[in-house]
C-alpha atoms as a PDB file:
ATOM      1  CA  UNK A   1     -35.931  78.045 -66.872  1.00  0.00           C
ATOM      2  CA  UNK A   2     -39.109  80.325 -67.153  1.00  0.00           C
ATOM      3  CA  UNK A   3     -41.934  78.885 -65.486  1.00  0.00           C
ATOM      4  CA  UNK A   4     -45.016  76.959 -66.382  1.00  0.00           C
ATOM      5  CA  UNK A   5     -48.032  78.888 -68.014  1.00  0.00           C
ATOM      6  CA  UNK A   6     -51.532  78.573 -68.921  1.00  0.00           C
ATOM      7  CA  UNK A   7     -54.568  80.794 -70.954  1.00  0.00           C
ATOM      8  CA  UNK A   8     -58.104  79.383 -70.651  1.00  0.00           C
ATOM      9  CA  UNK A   9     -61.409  80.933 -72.120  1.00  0.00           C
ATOM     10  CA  UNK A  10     -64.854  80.229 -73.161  1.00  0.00           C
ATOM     11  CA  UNK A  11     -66.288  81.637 -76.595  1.00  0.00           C
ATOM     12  CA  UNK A  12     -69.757  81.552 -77.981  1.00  0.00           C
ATOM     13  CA  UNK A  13     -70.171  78.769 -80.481  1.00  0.00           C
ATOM     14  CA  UNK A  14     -72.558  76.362 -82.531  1.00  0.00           C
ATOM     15  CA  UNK A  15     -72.455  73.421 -84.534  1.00  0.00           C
ATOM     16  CA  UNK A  16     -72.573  73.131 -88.321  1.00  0.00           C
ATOM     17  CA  UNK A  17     -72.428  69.420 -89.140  1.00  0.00           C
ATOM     18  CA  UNK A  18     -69.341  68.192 -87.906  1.00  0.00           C
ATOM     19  CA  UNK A  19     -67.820  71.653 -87.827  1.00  0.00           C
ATOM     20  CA  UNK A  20     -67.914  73.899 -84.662  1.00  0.00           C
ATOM     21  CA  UNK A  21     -67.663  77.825 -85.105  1.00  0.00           C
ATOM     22  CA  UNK A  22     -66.680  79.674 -82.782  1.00  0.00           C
ATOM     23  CA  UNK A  23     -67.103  83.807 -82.142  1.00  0.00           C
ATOM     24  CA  UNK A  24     -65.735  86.538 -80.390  1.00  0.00           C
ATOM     25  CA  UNK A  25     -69.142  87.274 -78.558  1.00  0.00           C
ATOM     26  CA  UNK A  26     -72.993  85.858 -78.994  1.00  0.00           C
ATOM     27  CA  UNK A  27     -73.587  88.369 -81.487  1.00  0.00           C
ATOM     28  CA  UNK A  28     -71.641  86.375 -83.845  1.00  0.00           C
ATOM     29  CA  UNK A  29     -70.340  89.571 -85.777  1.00  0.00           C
ATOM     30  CA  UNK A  30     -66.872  87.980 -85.570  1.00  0.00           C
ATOM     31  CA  UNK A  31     -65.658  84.644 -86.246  1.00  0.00           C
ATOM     32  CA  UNK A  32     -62.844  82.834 -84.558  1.00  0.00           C
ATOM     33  CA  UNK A  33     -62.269  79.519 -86.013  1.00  0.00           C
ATOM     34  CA  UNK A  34     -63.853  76.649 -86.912  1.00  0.00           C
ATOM     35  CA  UNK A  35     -62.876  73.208 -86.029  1.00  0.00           C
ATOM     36  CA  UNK A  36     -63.615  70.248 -88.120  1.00  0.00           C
ATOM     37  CA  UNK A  37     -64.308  67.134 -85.672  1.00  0.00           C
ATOM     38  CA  UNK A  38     -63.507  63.914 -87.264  1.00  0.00           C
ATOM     39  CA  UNK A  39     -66.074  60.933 -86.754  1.00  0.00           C
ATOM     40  CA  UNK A  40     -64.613  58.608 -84.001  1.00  0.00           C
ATOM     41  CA  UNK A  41     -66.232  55.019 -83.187  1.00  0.00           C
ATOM     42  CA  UNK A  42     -67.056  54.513 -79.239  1.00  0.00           C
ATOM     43  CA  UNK A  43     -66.586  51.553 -77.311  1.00  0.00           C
ATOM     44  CA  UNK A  44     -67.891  48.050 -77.999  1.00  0.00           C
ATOM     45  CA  UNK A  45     -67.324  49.381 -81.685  1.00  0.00           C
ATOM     46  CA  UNK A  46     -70.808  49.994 -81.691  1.00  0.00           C
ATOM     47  CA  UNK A  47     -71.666  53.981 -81.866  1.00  0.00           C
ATOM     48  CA  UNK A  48     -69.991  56.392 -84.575  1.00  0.00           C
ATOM     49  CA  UNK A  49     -69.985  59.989 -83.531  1.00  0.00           C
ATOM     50  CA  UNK A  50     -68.838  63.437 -84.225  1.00  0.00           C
ATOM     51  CA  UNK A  51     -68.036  65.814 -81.053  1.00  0.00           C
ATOM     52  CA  UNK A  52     -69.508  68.658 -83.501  1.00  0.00           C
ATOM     53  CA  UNK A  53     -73.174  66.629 -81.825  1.00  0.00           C
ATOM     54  CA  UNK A  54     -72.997  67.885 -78.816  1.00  0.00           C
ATOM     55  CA  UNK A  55     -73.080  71.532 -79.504  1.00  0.00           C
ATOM     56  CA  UNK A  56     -76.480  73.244 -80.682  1.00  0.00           C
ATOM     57  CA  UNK A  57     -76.765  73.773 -84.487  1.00  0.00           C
ATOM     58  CA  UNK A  58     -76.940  76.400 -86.231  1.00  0.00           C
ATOM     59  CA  UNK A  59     -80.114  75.775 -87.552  1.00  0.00           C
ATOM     60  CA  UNK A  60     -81.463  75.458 -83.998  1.00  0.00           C
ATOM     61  CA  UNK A  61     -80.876  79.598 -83.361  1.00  0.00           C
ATOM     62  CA  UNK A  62     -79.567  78.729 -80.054  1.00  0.00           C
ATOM     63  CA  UNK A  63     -75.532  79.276 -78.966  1.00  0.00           C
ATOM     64  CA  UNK A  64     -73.336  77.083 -76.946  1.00  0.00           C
ATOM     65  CA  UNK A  65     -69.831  77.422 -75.257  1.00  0.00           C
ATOM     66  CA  UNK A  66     -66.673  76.038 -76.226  1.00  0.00           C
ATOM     67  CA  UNK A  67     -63.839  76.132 -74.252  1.00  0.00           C
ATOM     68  CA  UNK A  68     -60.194  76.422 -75.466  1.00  0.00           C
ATOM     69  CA  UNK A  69     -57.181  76.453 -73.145  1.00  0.00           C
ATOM     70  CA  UNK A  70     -53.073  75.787 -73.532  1.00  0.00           C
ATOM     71  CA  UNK A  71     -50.692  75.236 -70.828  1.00  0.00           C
ATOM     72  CA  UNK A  72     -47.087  74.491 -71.062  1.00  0.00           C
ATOM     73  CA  UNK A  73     -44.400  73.598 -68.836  1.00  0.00           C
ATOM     74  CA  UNK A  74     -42.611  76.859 -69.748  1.00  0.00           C
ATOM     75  CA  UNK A  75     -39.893  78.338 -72.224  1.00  0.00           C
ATOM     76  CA  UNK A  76     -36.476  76.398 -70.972  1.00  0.00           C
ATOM     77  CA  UNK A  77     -37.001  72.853 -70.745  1.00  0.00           C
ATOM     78  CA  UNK A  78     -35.399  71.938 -74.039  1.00  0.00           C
ATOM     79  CA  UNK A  79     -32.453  73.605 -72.961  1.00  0.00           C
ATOM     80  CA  UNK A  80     -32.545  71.379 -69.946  1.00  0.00           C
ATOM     81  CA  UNK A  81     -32.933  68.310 -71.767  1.00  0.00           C
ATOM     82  CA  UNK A  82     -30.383  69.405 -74.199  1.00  0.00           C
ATOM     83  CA  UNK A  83     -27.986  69.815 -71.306  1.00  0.00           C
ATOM     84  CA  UNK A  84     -28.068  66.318 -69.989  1.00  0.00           C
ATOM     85  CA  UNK A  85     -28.185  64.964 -73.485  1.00  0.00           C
ATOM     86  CA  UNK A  86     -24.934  66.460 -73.877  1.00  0.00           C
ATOM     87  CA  UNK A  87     -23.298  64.804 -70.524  1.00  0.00           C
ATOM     88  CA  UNK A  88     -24.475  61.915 -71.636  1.00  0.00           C
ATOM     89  CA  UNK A  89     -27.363  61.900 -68.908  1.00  0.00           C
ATOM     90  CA  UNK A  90     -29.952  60.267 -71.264  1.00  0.00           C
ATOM     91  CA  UNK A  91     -31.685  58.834 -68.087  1.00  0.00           C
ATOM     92  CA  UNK A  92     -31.914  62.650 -66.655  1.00  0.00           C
ATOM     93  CA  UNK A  93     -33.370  63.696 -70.032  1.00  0.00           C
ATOM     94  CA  UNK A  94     -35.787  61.768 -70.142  1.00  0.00           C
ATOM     95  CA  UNK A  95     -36.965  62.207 -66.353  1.00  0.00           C
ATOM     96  CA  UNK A  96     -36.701  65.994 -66.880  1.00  0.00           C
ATOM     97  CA  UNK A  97     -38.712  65.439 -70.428  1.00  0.00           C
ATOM     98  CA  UNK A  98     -41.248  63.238 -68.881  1.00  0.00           C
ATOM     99  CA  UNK A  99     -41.696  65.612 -65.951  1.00  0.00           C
ATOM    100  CA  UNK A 100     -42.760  68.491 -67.839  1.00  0.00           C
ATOM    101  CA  UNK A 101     -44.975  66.570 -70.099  1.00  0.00           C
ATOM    102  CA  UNK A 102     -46.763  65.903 -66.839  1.00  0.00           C
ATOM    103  CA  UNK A 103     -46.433  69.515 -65.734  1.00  0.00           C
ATOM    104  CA  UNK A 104     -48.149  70.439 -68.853  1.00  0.00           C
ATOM    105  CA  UNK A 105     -50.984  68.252 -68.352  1.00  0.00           C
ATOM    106  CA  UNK A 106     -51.720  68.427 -64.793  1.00  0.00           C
ATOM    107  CA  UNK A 107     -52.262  71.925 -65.676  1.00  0.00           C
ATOM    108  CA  UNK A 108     -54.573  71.047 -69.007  1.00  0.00           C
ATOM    109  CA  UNK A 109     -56.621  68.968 -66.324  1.00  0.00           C
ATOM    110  CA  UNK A 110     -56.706  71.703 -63.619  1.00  0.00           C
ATOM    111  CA  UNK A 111     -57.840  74.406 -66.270  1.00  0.00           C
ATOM    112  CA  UNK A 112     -60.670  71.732 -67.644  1.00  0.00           C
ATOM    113  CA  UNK A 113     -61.764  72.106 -63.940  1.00  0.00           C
ATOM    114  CA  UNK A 114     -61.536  76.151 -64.206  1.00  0.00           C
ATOM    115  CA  UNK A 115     -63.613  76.567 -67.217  1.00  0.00           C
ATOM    116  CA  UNK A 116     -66.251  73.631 -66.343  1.00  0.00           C
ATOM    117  CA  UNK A 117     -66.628  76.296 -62.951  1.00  0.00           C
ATOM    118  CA  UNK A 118     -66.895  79.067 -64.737  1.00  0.00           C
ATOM    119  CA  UNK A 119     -69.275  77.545 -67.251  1.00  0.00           C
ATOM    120  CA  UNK A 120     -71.685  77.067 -64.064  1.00  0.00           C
ATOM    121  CA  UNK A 121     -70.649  72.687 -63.618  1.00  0.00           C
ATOM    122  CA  UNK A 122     -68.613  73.219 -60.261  1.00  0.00           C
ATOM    123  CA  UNK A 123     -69.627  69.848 -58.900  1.00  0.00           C
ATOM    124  CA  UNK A 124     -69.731  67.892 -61.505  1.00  0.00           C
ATOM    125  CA  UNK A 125     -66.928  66.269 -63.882  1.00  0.00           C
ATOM    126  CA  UNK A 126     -69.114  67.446 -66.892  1.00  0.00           C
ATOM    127  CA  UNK A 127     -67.835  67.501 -70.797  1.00  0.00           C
ATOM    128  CA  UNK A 128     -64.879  66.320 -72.114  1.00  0.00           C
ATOM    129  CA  UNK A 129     -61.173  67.965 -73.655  1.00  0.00           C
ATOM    130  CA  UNK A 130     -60.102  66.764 -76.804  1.00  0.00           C
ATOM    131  CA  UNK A 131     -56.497  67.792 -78.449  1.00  0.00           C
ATOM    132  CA  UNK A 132     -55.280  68.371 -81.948  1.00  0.00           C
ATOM    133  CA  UNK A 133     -53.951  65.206 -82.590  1.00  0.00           C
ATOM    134  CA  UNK A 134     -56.097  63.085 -80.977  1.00  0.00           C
ATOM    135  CA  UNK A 135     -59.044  60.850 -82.676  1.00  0.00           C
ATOM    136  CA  UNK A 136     -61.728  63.304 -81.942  1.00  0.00           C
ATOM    137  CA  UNK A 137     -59.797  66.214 -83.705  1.00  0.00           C
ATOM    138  CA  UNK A 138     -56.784  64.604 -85.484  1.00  0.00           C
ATOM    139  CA  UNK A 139     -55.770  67.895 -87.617  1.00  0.00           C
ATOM    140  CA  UNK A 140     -52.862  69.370 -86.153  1.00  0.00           C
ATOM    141  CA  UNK A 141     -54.509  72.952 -87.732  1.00  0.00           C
ATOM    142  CA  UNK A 142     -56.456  72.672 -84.298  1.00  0.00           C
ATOM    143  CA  UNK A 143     -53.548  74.036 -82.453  1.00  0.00           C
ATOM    144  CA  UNK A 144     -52.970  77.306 -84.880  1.00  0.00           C
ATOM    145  CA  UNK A 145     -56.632  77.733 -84.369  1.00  0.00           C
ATOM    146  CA  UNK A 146     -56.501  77.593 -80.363  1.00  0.00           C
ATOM    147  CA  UNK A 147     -53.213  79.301 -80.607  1.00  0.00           C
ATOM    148  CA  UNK A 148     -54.195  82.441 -82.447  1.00  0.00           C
ATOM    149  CA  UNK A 149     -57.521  82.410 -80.146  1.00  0.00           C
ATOM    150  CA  UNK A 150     -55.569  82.818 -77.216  1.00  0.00           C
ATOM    151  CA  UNK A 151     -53.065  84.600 -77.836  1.00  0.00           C
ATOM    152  CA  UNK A 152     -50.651  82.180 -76.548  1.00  0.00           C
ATOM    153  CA  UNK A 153     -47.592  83.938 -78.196  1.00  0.00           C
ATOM    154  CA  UNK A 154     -47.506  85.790 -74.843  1.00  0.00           C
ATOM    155  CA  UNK A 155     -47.097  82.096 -73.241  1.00  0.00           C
ATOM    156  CA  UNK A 156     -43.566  81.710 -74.988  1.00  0.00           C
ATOM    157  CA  UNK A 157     -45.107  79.341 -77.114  1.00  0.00           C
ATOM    158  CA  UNK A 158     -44.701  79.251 -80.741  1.00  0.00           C
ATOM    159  CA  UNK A 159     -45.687  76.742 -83.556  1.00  0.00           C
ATOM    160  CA  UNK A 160     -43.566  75.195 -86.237  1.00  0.00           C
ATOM    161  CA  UNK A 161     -44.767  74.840 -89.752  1.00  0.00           C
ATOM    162  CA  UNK A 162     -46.793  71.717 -89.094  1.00  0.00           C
ATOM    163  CA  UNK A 163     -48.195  73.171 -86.128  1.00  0.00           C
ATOM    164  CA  UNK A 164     -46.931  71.788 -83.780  1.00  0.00           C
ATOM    165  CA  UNK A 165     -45.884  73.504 -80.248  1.00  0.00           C
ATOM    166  CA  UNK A 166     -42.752  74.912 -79.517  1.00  0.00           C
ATOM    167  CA  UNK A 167     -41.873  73.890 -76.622  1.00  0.00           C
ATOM    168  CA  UNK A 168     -42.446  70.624 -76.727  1.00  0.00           C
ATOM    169  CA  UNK A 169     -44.398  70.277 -73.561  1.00  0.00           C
ATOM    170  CA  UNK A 170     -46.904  72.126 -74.550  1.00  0.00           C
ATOM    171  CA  UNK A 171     -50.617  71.333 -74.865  1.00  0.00           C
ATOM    172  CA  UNK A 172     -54.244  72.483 -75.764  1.00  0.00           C
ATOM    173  CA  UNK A 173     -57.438  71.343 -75.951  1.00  0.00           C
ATOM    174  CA  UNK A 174     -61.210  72.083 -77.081  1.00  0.00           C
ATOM    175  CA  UNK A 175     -63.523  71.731 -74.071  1.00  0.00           C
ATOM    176  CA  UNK A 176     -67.083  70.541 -75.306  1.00  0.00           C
ATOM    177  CA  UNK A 177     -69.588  71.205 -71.568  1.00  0.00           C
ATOM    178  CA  UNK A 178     -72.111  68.452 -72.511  1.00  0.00           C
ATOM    179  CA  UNK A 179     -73.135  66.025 -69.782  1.00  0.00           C
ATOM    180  CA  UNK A 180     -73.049  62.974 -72.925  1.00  0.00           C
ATOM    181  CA  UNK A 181     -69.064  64.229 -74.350  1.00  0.00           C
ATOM    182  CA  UNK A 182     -66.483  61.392 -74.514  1.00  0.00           C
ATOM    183  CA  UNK A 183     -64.716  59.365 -75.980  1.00  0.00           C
ATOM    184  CA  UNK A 184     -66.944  57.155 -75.577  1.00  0.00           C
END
């Protein structure tokens, strides 16, 4: 089984709307992706926001950072899985499954922590991670996007034709640094 892997970096980026661009430097001569932020409503049932907010707009002149990362619990698992499915080990499968679903998300959280350092927030639990899938950016198109940005073919990872991740335990994320980001 290969071993668990992880790519993390910070582009230059600004809001349009709900929309966040983001470039391959802050002279904004090449574009990366875009990611369309879907309005989510916070607790109580009470606010209705857009993560797309919290970054400076473009009409404002000003850049901000986004951060993207993808970790994965490595090339191998399935075949794992698929092993004890085949002995009849469902209970083993799903222990080995649920393992490196945590794997892969331990390691989500402890990049979060590595950008929010190098982004200058080493003390504080600053900003917020939000995942293709998820209410905050429920397009699955999020995870070509963060994909392609980093490269992650060099991960092992690969994405079927809905975009999903391939392994399975597999996961990314768009790291907004505002103090105010959540879900809530």
């Amino acid at each position: 089984m290969d071993r668990s892997k992880g790519s993390l970096r910070a582009f230059p980026a600004h809001a349009d709307g709900d929309q966040v661009i983001f470039y391959e430097s802050e002279k904004k001569e090449k574009e990366l992706g875009r990611f369309d932020f879907d309005l989510c409503i916070g607790k109580g049932r009470k606010d209705k926001f857009s993560i797309g907010q919290y970054f400076h707009s473009v009409e404002s002149g000003q850049l901000d950072a986004i951060g993207l990362q993808i970790t994965t619990a490595g090339v191998g698992v399935e075949d794992g899985i698929q092993c004890f499915r085949e002995q009849n080990d469902s209970e083993s499968a799903l222990y080995l499954q649920g393992l490196s679903d945590r794997v892969a998300e331990d390691m989500a959280e402890y990049i979060h922590q590595l950008l929010r350092t190098r982004a200058g927030y080493k003390k504080e639990n600053r900003g917020q991670r939000y995942s293709p899938g998820y209410p905050a950016l429920t397009n699955l198109k999020g995870n070509s996007i963060i994909w392609n940005a980093l490269g992650a073919e060099d991960l092992g990872v690969t994405l079927t034709d809905a975009d999903e991740f391939y392994p399975p335990s597999t996961t990314a994320a768009v790291i907004c640094f505002h103090k105010d980001a959540s879900y809530s």
